[in-house]
Each structure stands twice: as structure tokens, then as C-alpha cells.
C-alpha atoms as a PDB file:
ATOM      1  CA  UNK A   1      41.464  57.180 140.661  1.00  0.00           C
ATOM      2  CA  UNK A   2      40.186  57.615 137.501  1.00  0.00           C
ATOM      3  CA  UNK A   3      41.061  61.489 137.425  1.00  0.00           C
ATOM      4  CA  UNK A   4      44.379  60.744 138.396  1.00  0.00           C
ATOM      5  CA  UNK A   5      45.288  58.283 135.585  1.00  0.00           C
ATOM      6  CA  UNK A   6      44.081  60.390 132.934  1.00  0.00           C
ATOM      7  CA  UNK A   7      46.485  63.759 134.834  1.00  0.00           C
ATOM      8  CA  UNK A   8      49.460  61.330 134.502  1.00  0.00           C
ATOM      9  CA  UNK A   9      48.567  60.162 130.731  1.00  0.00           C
ATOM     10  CA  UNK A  10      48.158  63.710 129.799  1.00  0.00           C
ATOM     11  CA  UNK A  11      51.414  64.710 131.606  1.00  0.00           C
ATOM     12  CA  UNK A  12      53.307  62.017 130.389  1.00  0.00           C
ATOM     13  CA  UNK A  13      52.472  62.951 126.057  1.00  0.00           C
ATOM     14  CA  UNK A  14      53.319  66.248 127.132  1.00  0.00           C
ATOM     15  CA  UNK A  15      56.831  65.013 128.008  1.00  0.00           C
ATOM     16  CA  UNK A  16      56.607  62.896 125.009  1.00  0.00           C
ATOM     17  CA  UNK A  17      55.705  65.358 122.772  1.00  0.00           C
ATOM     18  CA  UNK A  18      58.346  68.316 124.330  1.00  0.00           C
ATOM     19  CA  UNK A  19      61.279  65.477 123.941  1.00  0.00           C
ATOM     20  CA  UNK A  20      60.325  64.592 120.587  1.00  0.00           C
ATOM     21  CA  UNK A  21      60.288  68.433 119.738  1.00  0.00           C
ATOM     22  CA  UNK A  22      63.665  68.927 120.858  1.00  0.00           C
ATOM     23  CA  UNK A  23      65.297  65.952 119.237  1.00  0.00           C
ATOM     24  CA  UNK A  24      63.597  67.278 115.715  1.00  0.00           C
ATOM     25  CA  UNK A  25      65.529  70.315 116.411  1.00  0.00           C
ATOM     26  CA  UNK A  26      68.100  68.875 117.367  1.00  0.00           C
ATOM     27  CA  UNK A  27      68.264  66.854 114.042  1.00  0.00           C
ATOM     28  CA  UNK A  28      67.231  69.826 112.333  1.00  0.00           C
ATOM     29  CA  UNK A  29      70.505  71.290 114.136  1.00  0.00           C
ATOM     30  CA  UNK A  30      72.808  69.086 112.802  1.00  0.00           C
ATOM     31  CA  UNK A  31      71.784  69.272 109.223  1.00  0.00           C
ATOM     32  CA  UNK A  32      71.252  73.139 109.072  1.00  0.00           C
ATOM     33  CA  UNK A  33      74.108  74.722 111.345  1.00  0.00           C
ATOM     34  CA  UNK A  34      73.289  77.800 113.128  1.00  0.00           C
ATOM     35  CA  UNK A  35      74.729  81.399 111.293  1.00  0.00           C
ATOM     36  CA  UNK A  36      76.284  83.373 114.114  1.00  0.00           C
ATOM     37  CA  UNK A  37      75.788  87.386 113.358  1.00  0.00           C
ATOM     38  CA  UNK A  38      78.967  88.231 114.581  1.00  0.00           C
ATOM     39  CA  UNK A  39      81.758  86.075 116.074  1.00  0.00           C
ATOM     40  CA  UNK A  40      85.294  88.121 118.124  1.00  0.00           C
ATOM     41  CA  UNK A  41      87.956  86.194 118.178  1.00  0.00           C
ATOM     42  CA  UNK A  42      91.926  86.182 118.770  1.00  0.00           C
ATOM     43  CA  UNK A  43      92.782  83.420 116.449  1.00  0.00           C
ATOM     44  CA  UNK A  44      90.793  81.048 115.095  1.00  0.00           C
ATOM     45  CA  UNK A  45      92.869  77.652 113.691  1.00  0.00           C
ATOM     46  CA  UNK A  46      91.302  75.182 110.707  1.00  0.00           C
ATOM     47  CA  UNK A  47      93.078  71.712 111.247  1.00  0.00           C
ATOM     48  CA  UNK A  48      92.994  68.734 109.821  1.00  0.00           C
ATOM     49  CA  UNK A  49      91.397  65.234 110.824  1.00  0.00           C
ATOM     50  CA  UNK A  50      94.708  64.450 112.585  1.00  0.00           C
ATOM     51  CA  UNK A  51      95.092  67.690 114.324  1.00  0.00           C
ATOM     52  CA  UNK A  52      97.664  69.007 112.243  1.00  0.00           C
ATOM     53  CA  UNK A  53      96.560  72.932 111.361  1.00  0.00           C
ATOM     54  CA  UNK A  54      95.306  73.769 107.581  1.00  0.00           C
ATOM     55  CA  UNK A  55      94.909  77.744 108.084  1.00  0.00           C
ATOM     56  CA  UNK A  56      95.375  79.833 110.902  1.00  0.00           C
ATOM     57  CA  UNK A  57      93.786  83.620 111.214  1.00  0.00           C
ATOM     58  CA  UNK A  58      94.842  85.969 114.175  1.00  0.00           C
ATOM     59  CA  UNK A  59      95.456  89.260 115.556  1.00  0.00           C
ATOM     60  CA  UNK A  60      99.072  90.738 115.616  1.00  0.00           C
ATOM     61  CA  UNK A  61     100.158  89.595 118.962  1.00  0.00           C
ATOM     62  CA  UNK A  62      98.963  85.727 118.108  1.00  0.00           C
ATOM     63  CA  UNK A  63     100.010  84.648 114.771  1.00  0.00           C
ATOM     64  CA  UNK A  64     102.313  81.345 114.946  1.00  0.00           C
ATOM     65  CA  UNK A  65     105.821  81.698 113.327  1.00  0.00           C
ATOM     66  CA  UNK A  66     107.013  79.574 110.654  1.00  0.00           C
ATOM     67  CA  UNK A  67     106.539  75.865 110.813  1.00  0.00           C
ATOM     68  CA  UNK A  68     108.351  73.433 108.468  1.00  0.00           C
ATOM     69  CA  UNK A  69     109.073  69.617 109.841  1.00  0.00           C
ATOM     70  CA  UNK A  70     107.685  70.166 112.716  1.00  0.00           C
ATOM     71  CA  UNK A  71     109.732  73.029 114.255  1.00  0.00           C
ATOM     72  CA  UNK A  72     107.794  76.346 114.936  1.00  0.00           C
ATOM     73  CA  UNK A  73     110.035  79.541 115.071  1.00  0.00           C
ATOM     74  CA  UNK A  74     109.041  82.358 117.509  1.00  0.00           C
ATOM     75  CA  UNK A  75     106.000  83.891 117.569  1.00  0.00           C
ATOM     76  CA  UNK A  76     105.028  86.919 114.731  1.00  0.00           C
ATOM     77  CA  UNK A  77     104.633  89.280 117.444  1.00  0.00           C
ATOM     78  CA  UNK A  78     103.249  93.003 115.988  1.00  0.00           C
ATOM     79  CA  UNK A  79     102.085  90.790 112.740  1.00  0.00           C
ATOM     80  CA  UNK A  80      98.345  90.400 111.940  1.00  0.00           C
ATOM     81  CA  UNK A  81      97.027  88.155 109.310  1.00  0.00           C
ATOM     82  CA  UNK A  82      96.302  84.541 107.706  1.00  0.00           C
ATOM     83  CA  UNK A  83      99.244  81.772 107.558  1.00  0.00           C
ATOM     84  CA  UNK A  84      98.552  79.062 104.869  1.00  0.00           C
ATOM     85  CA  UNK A  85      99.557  75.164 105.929  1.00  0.00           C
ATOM     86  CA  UNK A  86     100.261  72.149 103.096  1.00  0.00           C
ATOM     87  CA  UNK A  87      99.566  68.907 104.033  1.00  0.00           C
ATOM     88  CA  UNK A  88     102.316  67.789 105.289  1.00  0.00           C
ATOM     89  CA  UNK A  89     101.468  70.099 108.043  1.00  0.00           C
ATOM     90  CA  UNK A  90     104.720  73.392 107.094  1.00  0.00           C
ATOM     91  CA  UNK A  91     103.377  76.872 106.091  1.00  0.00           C
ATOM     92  CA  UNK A  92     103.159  77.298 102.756  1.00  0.00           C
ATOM     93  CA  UNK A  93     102.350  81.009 102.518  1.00  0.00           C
ATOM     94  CA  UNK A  94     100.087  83.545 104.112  1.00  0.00           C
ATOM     95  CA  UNK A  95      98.735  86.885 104.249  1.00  0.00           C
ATOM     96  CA  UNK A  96     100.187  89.392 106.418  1.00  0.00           C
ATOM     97  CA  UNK A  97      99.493  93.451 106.876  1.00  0.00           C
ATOM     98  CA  UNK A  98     101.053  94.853 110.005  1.00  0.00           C
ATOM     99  CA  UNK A  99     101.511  98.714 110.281  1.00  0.00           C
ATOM    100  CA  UNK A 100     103.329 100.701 112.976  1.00  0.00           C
ATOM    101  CA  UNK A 101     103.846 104.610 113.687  1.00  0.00           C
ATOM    102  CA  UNK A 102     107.217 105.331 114.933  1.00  0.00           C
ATOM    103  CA  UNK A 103     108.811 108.900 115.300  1.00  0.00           C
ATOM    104  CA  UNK A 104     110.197 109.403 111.692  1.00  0.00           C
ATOM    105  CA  UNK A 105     107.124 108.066 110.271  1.00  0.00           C
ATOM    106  CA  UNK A 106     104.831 104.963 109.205  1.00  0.00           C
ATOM    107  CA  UNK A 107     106.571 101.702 108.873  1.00  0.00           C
ATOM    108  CA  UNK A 108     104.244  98.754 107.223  1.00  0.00           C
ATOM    109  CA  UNK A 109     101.936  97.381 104.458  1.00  0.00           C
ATOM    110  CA  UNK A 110     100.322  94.049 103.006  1.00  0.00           C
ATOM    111  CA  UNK A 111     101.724  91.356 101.566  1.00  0.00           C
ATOM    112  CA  UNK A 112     100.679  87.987 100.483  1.00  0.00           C
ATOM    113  CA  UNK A 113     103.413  85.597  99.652  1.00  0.00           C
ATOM    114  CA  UNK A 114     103.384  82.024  98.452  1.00  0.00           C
ATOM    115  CA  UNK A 115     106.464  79.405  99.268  1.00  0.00           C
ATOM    116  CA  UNK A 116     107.800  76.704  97.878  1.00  0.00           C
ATOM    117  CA  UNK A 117     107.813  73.432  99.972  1.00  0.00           C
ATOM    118  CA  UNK A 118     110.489  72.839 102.566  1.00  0.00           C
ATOM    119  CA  UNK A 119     111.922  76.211 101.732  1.00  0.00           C
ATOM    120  CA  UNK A 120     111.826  79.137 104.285  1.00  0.00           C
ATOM    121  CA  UNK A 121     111.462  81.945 102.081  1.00  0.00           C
ATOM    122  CA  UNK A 122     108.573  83.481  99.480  1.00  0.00           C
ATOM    123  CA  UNK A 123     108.463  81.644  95.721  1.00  0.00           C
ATOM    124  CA  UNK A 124     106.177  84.171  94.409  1.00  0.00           C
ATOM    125  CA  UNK A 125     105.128  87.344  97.067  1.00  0.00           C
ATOM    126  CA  UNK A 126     103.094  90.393  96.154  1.00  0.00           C
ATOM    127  CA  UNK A 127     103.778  93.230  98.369  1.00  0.00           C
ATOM    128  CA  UNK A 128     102.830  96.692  99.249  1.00  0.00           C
ATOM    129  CA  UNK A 129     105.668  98.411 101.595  1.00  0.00           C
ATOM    130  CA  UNK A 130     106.338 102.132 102.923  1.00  0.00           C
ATOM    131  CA  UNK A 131     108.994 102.428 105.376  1.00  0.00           C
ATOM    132  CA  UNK A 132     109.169 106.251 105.829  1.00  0.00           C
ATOM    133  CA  UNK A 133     109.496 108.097 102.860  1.00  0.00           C
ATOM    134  CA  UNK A 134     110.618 104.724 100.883  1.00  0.00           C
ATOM    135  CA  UNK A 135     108.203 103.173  99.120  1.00  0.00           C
ATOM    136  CA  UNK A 136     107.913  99.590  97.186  1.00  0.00           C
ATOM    137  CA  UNK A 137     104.964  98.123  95.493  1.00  0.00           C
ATOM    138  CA  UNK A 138     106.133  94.991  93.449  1.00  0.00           C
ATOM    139  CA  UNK A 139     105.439  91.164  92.597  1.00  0.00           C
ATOM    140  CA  UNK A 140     108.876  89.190  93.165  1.00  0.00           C
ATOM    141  CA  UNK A 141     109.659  85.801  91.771  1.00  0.00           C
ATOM    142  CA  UNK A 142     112.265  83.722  93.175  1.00  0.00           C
ATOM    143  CA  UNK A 143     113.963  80.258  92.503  1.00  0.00           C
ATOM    144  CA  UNK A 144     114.840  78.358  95.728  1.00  0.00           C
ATOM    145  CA  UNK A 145     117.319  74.950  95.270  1.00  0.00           C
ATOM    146  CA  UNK A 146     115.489  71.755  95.866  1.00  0.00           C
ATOM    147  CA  UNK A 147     119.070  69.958  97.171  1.00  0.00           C
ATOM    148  CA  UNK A 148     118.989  73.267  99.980  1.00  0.00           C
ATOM    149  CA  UNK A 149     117.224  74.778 102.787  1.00  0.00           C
ATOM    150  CA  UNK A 150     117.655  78.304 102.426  1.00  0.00           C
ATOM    151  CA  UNK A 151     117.589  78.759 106.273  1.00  0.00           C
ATOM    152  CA  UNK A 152     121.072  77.325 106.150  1.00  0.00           C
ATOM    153  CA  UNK A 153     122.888  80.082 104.603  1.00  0.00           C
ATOM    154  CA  UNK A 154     122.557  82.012 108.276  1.00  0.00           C
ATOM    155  CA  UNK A 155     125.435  79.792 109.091  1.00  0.00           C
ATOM    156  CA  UNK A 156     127.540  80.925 106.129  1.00  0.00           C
ATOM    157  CA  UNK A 157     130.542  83.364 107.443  1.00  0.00           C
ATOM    158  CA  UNK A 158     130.410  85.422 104.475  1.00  0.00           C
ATOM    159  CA  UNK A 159     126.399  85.495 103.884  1.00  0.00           C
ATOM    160  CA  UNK A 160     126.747  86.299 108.026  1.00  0.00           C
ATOM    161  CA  UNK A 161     129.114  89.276 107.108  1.00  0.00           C
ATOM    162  CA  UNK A 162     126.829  91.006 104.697  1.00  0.00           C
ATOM    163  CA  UNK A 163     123.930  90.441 107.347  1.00  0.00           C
ATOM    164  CA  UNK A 164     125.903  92.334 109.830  1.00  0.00           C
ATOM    165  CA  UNK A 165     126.419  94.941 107.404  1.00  0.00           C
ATOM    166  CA  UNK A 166     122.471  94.969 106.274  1.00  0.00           C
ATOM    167  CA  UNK A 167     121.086  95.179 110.251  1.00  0.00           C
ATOM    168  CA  UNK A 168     123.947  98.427 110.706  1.00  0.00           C
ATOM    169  CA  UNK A 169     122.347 100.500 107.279  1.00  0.00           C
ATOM    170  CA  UNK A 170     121.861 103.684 108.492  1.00  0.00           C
ATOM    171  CA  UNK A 171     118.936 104.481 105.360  1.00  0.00           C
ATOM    172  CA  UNK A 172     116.198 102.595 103.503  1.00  0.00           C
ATOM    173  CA  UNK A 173     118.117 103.206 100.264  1.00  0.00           C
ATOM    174  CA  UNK A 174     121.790 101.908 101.588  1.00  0.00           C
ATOM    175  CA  UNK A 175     119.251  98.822 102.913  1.00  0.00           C
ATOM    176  CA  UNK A 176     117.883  97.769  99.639  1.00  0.00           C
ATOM    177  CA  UNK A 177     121.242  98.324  98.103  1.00  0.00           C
ATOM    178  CA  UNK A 178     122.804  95.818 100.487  1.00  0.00           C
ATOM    179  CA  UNK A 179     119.784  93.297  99.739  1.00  0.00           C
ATOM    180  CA  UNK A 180     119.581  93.653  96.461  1.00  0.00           C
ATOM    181  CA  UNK A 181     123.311  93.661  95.178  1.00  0.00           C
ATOM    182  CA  UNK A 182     124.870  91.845  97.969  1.00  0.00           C
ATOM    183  CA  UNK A 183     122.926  89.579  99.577  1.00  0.00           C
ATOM    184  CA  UNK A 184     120.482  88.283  97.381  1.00  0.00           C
ATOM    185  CA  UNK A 185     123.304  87.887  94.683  1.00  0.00           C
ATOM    186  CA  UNK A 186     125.647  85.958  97.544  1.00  0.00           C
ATOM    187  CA  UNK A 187     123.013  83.538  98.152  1.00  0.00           C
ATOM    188  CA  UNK A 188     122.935  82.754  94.355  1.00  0.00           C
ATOM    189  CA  UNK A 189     126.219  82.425  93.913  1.00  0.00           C
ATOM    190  CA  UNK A 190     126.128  79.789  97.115  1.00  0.00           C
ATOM    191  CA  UNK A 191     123.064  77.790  95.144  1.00  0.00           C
ATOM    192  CA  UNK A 192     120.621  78.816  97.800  1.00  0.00           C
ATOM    193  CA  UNK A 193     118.349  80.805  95.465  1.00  0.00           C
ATOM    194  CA  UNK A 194     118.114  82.950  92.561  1.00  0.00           C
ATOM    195  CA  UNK A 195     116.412  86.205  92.715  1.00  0.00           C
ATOM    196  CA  UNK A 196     114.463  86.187  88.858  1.00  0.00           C
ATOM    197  CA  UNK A 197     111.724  88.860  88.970  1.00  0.00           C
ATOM    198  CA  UNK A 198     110.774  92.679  90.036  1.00  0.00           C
ATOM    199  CA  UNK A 199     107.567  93.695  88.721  1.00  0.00           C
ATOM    200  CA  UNK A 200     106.984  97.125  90.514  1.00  0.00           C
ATOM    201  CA  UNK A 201     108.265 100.471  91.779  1.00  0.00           C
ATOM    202  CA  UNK A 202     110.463 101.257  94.758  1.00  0.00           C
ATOM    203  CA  UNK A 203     111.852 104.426  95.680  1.00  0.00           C
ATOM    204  CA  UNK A 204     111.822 107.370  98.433  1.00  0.00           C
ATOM    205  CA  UNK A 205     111.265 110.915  96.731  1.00  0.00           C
ATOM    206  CA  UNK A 206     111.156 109.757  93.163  1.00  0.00           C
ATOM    207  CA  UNK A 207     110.311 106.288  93.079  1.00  0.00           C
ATOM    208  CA  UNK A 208     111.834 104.133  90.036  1.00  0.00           C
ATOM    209  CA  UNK A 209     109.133 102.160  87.952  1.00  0.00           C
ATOM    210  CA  UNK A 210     109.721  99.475  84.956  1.00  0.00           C
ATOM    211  CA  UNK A 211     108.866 100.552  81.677  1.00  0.00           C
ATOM    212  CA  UNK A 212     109.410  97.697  80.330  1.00  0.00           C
ATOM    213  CA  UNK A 213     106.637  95.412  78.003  1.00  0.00           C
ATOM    214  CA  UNK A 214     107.138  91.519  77.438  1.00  0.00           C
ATOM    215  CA  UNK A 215     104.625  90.711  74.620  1.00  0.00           C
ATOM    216  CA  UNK A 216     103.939  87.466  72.795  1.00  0.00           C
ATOM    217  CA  UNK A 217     101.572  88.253  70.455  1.00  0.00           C
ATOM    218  CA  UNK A 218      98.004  86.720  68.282  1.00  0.00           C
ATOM    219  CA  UNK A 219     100.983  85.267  65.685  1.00  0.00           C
ATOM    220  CA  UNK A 220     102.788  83.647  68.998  1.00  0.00           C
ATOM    221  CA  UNK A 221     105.732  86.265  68.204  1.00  0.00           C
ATOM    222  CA  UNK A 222     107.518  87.664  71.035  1.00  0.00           C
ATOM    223  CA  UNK A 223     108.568  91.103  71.850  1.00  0.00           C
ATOM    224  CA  UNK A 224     110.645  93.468  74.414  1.00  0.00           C
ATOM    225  CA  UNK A 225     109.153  97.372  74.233  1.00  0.00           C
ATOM    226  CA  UNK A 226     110.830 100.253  76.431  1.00  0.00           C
ATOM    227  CA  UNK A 227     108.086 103.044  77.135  1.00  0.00           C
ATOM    228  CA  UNK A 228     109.106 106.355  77.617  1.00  0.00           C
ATOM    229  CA  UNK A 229     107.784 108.895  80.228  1.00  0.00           C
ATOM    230  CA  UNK A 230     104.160 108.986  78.111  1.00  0.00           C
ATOM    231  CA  UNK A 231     103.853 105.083  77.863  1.00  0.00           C
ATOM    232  CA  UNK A 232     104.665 105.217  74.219  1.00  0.00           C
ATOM    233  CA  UNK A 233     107.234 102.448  72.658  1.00  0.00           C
ATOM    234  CA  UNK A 234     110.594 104.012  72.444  1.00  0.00           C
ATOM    235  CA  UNK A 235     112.317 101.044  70.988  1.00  0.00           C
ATOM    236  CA  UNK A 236     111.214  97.641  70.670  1.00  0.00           C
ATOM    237  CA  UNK A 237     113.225  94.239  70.328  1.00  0.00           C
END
């Protein structure tokens, strides 16, 4: 009787003493998280407290599309990378690099943009693109309206027109001319946005580069130098 009150004492502190173990680690748990070595994933999505998403990573076949109000456009399919969300829950920017091989050559690149709020298009983008033998490597600034969405100009006839006209260029170069002297110019005139700043070099055989300096300098004086081909001041304003 004796024997078998001291066996059930001794079990039962060895059940104290395991569950008391295991809620020390489990408190030690809590306060010390544990470090994975490596983690695969497809996406992985930060959110908020009330669910709305912060940051978003994922492969190329499930990044989100744009978000602003609410309203999610289709999917970035082919498009790996990180999508950046404000707190009023629209993108805001993001990271992309996708990269494809197609029969004429390499299509792709990196870029990481950042937007203004409740506009659809990059504020400030830094970008690395080939598309064949056309190459661009630039930092753009652009001025969006704050009495606009930008998205609206799709319903514009004439902004439509020179769309059309963009999607049936036959070359890189009769692409960018389209862009850059029609389109982008259009939607200025229009008040959608103002195309203010190429930092960079674009170009298929011979690529064209700025050699251009804007200088203010120790006396708070400002300054305009053209380089020639050596990077030596040509003339200066």
C-alpha cells in the first residue's frame, strides 16, 4: 500500500515536472521565435491588423495586379517580384524583374518604381530594359494631376488612336518613338501627366546617353555643362 503511494507520487512530479518543462519552452517560444534555415514559398503576403495587405512577395505566375480603391486588375502573370501597399490598402510601388527568351532574342529586366497615390502609373521608376537588341537603362520622373486618374485617358478617342498605333509598331525604335513623342506628350496636353525626367541611355546598336551635368555648386551657384565624347566640359551655361 505503502509502495504503491510512493509509485503514484513519483509518477505524478514526473508529470509535473515534464508539463512545467514544456510550458517554459513554450514561454521561452513566444519570446524568442524559432529561425527557420530555409523557408519555399509561392507568395508570401505581410498585412495589416485589419487584413488589408502591406507587402506582397511572389513568383511570376502569383503576383497580384494593381490595387487602388479596392479594385484589383488581373493577375501579373510571367512577372516575379515585390508589390509595395500604402495604408489605405492601393499599391504604391514595387519591385519587379521578369525575363523571357523568345525567338529573336531576350525580352526583360528589373525595375523598381515608386507611385504616387491614387494614380496608376510610376512617379519616380528606375529601370533596366533589353528588348532584343534595344536597350534602356534610365531613372524617369513623372508628374501625375491630383484632379485625374491617369487610368482614364484609355477612354480618350484620340489617346485610344495613338494606342492602336503603339500595339501595331513593327520595331523597338518606331515603339519608343510613338511613346515618347506621341503618347506621353498627348497625355500632357490632356492634364493627365507630364513626362519631366530621363536620366539614362536607350538605344539598339549605338545606344544614345546624356552628357549633360546639372551642378549647384560650394557658392550655391548653378550650372549646365555639355561633355563631349571624353567627359570633358565642352560648353558650360
Amino acid at each position: 500500500m505503502k509502495l504503491g503511494y510512493t509509485v503514484a507520487c513519483l509518477a505524478s512530479g514526473l508529470v509535473g515536472g515534464l508539463v512545467s518543462l514544456l510550458l517554459a519552452d513554450l514561454v521561452v517560444g513566444q519570446a524568442r521565435p524559432e529561425v527557420l534555415e530555409e523557408l519555399n514559398v509561392k507568395r508570401i503576403n505581410v498585412l495589416e491588423e485589419d487584413g488589408r495587405r502591406a507587402l506582397v512577395l511572389a513568383n511570376s505566375e502569383n503576383l497580384p495586379g494593381s490595387l487602388i480603391d479596392g479594385e484589383e486588375q488581373a493577375p501579373r502573370r510571367g512577372v516575379p517580384g515585390i508589390i509595395f501597399y500604402n495604408n489605405l490598402g492601393d499599391e504604391i510601388g514595387g519591385l519587379i524583374y521578369p525575363a523571357r527568351e523568345r525567338e529573336s532574342g531576350y525580352d526583360g529586366g528589373v525595375q523598381l518604381s515608386m507611385d504616387q497615390i491614387k494614380q496608376t502609373g510610376q512617379a519616380i521608376a528606375l529601370r533596366h530594359w533589353r528588348s532584343d537588341d534595344y536597350v534602356r537603362s534610365a531613372m524617369e520622373i513623372t508628374d501625375y494631376a491630383t484632379d485625374k486618374f491617369a487610368g482614364d485617358a484609355d477612354n480618350d478617342p484620340d489617346v485610344v488612336a495613338v494606342l492602336e498605333r503603339l500595339d501595331a509598331a513593327e520595331t523597338d525604335e518606331e515603339e519608343e518613338r510613338i511613346w515618347s513623342r506621341e503618347y506621353l506628350p498627348l497625355l500632357g496636353e490632356e492634364g493627365y501627366l507630364a513626362h519631366r525626367v530621363f536620366l539614362g541611355s536607350e538605344g539598339a546598336e549605338r545606344r544614345q546617353a546624356l552628357r549633360i551635368r546639372l551642378l549647384v555648386d560650394q557658392n550655391d551657384e548653378p550650372s549646365i555643362q555639355i561633355l563631349d565624347e571624353n567627359g570633358d566640359v565642352a560648353s558650360a551655361l
